[in-house]
PDB file of N, CA and C in Angstrom:
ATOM      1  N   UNK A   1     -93.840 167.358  14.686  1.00  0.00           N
ATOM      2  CA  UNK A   1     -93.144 166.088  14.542  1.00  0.00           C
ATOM      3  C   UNK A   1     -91.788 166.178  15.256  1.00  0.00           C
ATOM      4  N   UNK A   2     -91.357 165.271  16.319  1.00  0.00           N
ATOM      5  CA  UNK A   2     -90.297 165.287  16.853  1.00  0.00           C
ATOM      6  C   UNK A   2     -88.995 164.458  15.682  1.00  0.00           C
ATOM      7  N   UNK A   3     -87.922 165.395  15.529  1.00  0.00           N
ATOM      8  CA  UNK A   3     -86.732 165.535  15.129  1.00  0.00           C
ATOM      9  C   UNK A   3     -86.151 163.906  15.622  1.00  0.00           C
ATOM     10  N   UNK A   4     -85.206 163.115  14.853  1.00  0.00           N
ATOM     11  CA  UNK A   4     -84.434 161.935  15.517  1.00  0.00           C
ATOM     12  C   UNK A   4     -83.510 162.740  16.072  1.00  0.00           C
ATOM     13  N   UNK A   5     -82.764 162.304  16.904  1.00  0.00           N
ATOM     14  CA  UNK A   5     -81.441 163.291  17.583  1.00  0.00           C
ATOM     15  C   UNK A   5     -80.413 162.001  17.388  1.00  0.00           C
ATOM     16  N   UNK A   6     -79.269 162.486  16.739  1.00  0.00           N
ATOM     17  CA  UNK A   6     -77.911 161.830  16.282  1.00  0.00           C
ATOM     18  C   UNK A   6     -77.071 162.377  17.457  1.00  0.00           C
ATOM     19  N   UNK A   7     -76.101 162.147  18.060  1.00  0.00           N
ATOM     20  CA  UNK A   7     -75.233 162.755  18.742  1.00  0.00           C
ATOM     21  C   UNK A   7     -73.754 162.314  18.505  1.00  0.00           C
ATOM     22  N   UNK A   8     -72.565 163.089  17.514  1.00  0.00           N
ATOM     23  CA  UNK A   8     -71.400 162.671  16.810  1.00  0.00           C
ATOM     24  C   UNK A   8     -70.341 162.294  17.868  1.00  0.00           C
ATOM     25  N   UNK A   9     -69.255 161.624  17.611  1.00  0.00           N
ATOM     26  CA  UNK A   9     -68.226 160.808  18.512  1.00  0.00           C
ATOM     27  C   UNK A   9     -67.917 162.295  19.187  1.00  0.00           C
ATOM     28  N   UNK A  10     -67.425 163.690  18.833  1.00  0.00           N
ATOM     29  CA  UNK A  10     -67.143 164.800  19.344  1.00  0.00           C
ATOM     30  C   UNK A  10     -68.238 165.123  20.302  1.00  0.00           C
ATOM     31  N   UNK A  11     -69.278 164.867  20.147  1.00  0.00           N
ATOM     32  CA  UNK A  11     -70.147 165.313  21.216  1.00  0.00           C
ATOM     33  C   UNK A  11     -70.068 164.760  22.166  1.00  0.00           C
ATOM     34  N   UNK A  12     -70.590 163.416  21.667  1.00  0.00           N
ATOM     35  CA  UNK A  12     -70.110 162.475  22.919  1.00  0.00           C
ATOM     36  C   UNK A  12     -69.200 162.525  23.898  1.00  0.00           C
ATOM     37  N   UNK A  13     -67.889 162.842  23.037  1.00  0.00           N
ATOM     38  CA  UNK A  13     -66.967 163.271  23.960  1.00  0.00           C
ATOM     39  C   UNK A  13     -67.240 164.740  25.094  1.00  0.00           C
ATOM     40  N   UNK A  14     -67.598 165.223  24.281  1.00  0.00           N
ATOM     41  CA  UNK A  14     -67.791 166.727  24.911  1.00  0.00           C
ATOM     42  C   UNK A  14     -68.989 166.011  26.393  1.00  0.00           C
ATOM     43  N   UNK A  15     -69.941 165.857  25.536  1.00  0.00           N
ATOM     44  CA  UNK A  15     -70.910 165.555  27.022  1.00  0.00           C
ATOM     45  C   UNK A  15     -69.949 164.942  28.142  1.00  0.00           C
ATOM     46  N   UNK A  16     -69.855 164.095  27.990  1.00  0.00           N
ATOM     47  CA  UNK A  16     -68.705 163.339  29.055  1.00  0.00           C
ATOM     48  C   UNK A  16     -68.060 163.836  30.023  1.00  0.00           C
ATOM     49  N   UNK A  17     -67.222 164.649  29.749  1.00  0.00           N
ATOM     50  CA  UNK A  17     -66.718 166.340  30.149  1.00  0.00           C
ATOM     51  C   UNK A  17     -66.828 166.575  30.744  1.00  0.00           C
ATOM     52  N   UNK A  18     -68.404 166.898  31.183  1.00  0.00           N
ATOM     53  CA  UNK A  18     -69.267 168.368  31.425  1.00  0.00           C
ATOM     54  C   UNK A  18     -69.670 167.890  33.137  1.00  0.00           C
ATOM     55  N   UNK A  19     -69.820 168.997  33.612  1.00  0.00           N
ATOM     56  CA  UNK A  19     -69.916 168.273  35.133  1.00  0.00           C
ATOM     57  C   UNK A  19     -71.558 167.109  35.042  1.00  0.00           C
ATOM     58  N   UNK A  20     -71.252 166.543  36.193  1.00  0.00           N
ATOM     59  CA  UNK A  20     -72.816 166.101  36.185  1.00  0.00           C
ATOM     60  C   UNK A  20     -74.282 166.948  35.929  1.00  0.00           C
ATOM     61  N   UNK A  21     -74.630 167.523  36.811  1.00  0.00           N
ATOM     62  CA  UNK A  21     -75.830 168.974  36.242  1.00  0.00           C
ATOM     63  C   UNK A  21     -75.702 169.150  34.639  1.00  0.00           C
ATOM     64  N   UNK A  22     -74.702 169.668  34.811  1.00  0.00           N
ATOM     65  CA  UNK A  22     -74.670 170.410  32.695  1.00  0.00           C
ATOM     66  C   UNK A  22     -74.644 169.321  32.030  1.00  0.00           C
ATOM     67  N   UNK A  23     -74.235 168.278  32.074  1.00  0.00           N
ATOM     68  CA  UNK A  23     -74.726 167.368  31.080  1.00  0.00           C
ATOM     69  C   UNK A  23     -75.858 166.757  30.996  1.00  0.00           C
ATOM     70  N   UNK A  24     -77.076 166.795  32.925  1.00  0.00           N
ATOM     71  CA  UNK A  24     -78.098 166.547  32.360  1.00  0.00           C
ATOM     72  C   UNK A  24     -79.040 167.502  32.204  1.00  0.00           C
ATOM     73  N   UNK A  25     -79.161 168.816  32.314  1.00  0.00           N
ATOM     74  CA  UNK A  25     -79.358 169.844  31.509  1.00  0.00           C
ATOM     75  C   UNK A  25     -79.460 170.138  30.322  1.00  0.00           C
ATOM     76  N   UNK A  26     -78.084 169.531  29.453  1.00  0.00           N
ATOM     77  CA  UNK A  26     -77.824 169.557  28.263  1.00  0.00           C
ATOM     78  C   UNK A  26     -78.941 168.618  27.540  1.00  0.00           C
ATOM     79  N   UNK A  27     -78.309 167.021  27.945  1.00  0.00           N
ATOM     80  CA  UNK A  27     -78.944 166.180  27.750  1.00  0.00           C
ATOM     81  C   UNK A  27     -80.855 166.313  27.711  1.00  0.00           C
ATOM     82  N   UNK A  28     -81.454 166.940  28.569  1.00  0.00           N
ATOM     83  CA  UNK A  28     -82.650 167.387  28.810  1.00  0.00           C
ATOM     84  C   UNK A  28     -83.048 168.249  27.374  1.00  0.00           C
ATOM     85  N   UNK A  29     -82.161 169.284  27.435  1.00  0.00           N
ATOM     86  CA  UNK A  29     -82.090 170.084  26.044  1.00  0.00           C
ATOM     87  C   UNK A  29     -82.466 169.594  24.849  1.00  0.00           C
ATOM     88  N   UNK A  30     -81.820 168.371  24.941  1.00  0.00           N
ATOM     89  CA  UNK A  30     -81.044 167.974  23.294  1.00  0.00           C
ATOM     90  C   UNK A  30     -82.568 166.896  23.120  1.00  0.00           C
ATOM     91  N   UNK A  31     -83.215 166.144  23.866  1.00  0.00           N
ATOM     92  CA  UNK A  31     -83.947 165.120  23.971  1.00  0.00           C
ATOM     93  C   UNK A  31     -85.218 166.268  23.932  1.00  0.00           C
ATOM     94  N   UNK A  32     -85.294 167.039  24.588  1.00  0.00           N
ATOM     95  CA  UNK A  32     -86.557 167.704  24.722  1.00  0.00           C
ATOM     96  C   UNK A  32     -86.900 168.934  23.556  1.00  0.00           C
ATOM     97  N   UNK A  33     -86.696 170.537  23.657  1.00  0.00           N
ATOM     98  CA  UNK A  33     -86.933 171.064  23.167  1.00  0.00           C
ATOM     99  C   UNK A  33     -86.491 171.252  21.633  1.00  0.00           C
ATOM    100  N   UNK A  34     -85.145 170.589  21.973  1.00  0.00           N
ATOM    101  CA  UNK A  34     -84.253 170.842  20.540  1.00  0.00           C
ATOM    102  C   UNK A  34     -84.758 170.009  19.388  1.00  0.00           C
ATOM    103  N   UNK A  35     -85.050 168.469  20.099  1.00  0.00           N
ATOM    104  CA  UNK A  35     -85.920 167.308  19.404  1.00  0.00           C
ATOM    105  C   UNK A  35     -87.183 167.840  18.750  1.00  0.00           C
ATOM    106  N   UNK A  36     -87.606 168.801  19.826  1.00  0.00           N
ATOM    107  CA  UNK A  36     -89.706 168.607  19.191  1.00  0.00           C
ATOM    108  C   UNK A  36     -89.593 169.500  18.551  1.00  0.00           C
ATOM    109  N   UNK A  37     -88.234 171.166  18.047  1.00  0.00           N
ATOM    110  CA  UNK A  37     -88.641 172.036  17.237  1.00  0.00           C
ATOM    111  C   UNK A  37     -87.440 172.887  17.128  1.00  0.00           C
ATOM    112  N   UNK A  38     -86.250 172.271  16.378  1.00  0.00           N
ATOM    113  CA  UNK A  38     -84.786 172.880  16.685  1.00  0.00           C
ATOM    114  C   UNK A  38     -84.635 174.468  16.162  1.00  0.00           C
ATOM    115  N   UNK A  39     -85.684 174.813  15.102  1.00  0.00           N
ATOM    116  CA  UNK A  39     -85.347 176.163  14.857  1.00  0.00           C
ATOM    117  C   UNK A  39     -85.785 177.394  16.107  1.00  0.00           C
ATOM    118  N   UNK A  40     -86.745 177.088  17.061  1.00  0.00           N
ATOM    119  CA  UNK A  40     -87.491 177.655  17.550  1.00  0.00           C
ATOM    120  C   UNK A  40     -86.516 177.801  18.856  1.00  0.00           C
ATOM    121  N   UNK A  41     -85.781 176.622  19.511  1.00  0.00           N
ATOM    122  CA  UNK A  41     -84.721 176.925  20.729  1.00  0.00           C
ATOM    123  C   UNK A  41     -83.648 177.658  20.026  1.00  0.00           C
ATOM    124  N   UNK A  42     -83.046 177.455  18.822  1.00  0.00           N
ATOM    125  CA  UNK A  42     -81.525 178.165  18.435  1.00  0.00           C
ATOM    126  C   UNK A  42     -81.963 179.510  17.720  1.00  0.00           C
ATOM    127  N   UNK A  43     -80.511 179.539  17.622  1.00  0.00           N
ATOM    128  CA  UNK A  43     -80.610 180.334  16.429  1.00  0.00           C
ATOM    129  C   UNK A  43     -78.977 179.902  15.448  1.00  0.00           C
ATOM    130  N   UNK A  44     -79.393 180.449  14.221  1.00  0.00           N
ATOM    131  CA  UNK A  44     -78.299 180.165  13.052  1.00  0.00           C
ATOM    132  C   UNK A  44     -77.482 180.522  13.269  1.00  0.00           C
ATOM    133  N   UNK A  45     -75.847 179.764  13.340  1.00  0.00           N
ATOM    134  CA  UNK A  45     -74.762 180.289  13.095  1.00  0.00           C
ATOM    135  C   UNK A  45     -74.334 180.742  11.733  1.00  0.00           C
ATOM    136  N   UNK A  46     -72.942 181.683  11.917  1.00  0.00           N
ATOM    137  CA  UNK A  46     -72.834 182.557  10.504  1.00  0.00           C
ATOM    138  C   UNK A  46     -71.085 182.478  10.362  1.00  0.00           C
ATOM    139  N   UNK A  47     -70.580 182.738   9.525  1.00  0.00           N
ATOM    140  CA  UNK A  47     -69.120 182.470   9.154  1.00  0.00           C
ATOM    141  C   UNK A  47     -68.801 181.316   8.800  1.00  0.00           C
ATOM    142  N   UNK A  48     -67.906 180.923   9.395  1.00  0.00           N
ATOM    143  CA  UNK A  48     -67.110 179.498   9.382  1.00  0.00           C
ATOM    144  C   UNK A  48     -68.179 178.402  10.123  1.00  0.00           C
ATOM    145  N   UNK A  49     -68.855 178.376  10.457  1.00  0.00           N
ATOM    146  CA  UNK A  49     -70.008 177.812  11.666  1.00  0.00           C
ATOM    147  C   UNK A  49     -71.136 177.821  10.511  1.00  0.00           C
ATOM    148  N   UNK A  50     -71.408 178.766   9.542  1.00  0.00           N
ATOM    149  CA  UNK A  50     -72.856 178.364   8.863  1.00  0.00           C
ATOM    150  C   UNK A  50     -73.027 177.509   8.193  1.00  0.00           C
ATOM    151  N   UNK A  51     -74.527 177.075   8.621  1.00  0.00           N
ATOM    152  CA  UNK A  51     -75.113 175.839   8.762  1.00  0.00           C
ATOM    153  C   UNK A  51     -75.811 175.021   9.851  1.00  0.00           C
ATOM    154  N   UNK A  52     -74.900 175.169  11.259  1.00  0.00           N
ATOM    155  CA  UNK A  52     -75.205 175.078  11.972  1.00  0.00           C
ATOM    156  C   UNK A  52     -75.762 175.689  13.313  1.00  0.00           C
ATOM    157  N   UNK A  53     -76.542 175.231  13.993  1.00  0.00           N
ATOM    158  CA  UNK A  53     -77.475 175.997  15.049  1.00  0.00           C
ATOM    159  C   UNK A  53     -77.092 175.954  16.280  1.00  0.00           C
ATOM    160  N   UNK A  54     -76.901 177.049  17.267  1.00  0.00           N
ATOM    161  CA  UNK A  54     -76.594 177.062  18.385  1.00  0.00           C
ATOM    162  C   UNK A  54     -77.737 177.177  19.413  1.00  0.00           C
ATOM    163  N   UNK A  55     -77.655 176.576  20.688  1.00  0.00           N
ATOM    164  CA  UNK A  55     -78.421 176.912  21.338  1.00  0.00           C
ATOM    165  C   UNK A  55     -78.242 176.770  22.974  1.00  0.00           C
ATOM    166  N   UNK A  56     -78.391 178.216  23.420  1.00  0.00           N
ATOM    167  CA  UNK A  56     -78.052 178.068  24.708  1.00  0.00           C
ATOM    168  C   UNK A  56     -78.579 177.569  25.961  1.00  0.00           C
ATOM    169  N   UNK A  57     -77.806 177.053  27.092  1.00  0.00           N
ATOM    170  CA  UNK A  57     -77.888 176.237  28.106  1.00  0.00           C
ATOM    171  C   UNK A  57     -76.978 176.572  29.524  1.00  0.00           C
ATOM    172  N   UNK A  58     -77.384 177.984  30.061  1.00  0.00           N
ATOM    173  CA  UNK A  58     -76.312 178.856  30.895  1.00  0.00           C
ATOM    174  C   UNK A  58     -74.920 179.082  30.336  1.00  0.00           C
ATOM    175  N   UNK A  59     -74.122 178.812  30.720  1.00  0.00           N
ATOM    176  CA  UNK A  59     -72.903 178.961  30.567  1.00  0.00           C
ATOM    177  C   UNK A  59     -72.575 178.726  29.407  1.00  0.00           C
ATOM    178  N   UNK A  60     -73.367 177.488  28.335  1.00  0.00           N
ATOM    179  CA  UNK A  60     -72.935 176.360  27.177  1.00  0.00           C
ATOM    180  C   UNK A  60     -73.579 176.300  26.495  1.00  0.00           C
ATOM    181  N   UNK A  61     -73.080 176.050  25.416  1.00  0.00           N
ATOM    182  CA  UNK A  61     -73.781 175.646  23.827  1.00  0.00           C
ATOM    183  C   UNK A  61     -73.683 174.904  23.708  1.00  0.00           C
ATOM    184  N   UNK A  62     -74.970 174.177  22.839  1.00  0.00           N
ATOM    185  CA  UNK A  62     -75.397 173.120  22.436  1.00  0.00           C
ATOM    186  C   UNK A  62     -74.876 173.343  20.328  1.00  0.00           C
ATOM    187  N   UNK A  63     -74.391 172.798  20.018  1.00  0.00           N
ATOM    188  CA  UNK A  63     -73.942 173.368  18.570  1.00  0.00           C
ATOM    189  C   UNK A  63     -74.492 172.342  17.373  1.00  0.00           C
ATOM    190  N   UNK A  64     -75.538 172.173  16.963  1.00  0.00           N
ATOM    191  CA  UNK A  64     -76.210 171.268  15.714  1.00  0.00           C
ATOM    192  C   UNK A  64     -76.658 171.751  14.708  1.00  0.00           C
ATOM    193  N   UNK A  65     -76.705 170.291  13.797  1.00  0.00           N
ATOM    194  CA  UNK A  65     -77.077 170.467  12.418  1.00  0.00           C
ATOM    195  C   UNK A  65     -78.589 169.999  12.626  1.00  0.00           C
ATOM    196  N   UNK A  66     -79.248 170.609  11.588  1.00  0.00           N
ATOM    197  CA  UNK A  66     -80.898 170.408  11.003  1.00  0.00           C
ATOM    198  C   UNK A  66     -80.775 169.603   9.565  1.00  0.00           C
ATOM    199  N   UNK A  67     -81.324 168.267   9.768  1.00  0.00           N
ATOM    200  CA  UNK A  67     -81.314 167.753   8.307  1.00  0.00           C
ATOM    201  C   UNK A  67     -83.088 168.253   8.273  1.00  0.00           C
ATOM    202  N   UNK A  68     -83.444 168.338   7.323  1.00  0.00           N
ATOM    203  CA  UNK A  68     -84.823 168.790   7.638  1.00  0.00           C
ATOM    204  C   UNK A  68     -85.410 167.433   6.409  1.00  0.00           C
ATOM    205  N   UNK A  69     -84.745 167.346   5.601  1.00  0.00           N
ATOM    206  CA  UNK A  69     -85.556 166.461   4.553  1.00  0.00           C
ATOM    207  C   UNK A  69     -85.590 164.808   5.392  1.00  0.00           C
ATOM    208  N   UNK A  70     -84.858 164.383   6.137  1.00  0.00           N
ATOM    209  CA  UNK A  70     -85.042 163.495   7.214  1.00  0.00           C
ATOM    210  C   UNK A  70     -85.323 163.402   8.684  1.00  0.00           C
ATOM    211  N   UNK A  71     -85.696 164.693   9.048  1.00  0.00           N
ATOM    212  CA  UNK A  71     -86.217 165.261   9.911  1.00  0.00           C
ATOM    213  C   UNK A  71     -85.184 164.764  11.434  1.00  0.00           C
ATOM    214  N   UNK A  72     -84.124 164.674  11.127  1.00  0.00           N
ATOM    215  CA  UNK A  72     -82.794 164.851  11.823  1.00  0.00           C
ATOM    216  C   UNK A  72     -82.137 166.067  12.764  1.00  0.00           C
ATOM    217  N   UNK A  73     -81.278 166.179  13.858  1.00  0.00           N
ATOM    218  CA  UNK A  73     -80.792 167.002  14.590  1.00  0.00           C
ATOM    219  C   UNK A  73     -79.491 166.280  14.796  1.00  0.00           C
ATOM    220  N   UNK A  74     -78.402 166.442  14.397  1.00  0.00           N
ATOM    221  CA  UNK A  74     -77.011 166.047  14.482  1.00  0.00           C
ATOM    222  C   UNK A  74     -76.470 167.277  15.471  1.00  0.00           C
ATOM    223  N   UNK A  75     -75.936 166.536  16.839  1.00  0.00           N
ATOM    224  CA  UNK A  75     -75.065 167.340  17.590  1.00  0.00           C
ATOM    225  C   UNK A  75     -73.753 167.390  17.686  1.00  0.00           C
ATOM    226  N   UNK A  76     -73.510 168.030  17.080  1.00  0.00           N
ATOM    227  CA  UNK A  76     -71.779 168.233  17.013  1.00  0.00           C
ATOM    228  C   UNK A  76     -71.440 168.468  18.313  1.00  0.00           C
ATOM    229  N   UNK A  77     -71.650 169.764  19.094  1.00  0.00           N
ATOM    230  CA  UNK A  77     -71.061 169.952  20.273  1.00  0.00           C
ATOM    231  C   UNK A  77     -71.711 170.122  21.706  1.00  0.00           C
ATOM    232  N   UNK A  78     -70.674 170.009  22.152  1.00  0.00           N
ATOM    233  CA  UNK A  78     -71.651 171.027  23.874  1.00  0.00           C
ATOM    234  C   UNK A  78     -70.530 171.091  24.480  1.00  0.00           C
ATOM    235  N   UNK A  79     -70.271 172.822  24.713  1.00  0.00           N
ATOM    236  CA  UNK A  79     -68.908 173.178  25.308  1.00  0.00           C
ATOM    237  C   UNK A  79     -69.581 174.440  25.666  1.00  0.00           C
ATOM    238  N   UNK A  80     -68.359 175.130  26.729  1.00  0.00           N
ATOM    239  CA  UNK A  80     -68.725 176.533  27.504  1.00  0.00           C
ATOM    240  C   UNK A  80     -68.323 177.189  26.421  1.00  0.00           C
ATOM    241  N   UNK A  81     -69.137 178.444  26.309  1.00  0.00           N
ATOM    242  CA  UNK A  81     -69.893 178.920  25.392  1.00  0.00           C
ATOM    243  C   UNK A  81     -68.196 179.944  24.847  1.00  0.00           C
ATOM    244  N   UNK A  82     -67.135 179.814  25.688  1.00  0.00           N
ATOM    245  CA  UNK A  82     -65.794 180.228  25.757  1.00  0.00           C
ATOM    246  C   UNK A  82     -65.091 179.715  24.474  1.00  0.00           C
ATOM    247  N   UNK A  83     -65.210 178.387  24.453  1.00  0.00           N
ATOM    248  CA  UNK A  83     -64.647 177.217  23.040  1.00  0.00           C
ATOM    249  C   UNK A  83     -65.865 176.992  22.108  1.00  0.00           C
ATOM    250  N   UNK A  84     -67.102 177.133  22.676  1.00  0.00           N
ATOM    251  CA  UNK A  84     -68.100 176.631  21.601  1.00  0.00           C
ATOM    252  C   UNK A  84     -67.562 177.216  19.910  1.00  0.00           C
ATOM    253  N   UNK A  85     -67.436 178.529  19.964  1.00  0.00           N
ATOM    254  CA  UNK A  85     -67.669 178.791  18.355  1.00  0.00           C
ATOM    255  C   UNK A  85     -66.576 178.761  18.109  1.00  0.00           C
ATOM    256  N   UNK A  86     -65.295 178.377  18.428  1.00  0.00           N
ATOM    257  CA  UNK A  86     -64.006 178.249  17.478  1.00  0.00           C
ATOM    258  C   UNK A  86     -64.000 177.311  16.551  1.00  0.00           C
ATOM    259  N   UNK A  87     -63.150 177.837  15.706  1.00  0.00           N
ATOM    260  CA  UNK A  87     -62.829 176.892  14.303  1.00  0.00           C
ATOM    261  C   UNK A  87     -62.487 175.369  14.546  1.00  0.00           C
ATOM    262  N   UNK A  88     -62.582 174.299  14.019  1.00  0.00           N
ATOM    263  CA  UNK A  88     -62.256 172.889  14.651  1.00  0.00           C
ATOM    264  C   UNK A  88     -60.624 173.054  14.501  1.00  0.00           C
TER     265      UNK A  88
END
């Protein structure tokens, strides 16, 4: 079952950003593999970050939540993989 994909005002922003290529890369990401089976592209973040799933895209992370009881994918981020895991 394919996942709905949410994408938050921060992401948004973030995509925006990103050169042309990496955002449709990203974008490709987020619509495709991450949609049809998000545990299987990421993996779990841990610390201050758990909860949410990272998943890489060369240089960049893709950084989301799994609602699973609404079968949801909320993207918080997409940044070089440099800023991805810092604290907000």
């Amino acid at each position: 079952m394919v996942y709905e994909v949410e994408i938050t005002p921060e992401g948004l922003r973030h995509l925006e950003h990103l050169p042309g290529k990496v955002r449709a890369a990203a974008l490709e990401s987020i619509l495709g593999p991450i949609a049809a089976n998000p545990q299987r592209l990421g993996k779990p973040l841990l610390g201050e970050l758990e909860g949410l799933w990272s998943a890489r895209r060369g240089d960049y992370r893709i950084i989301y939540e799994i609602i699973e009881d609404d079968q949801v994918v909320i993207v918080h981020r997409v940044q070089h993989r440099r800023d991805a895991y810092r604290a907000r």
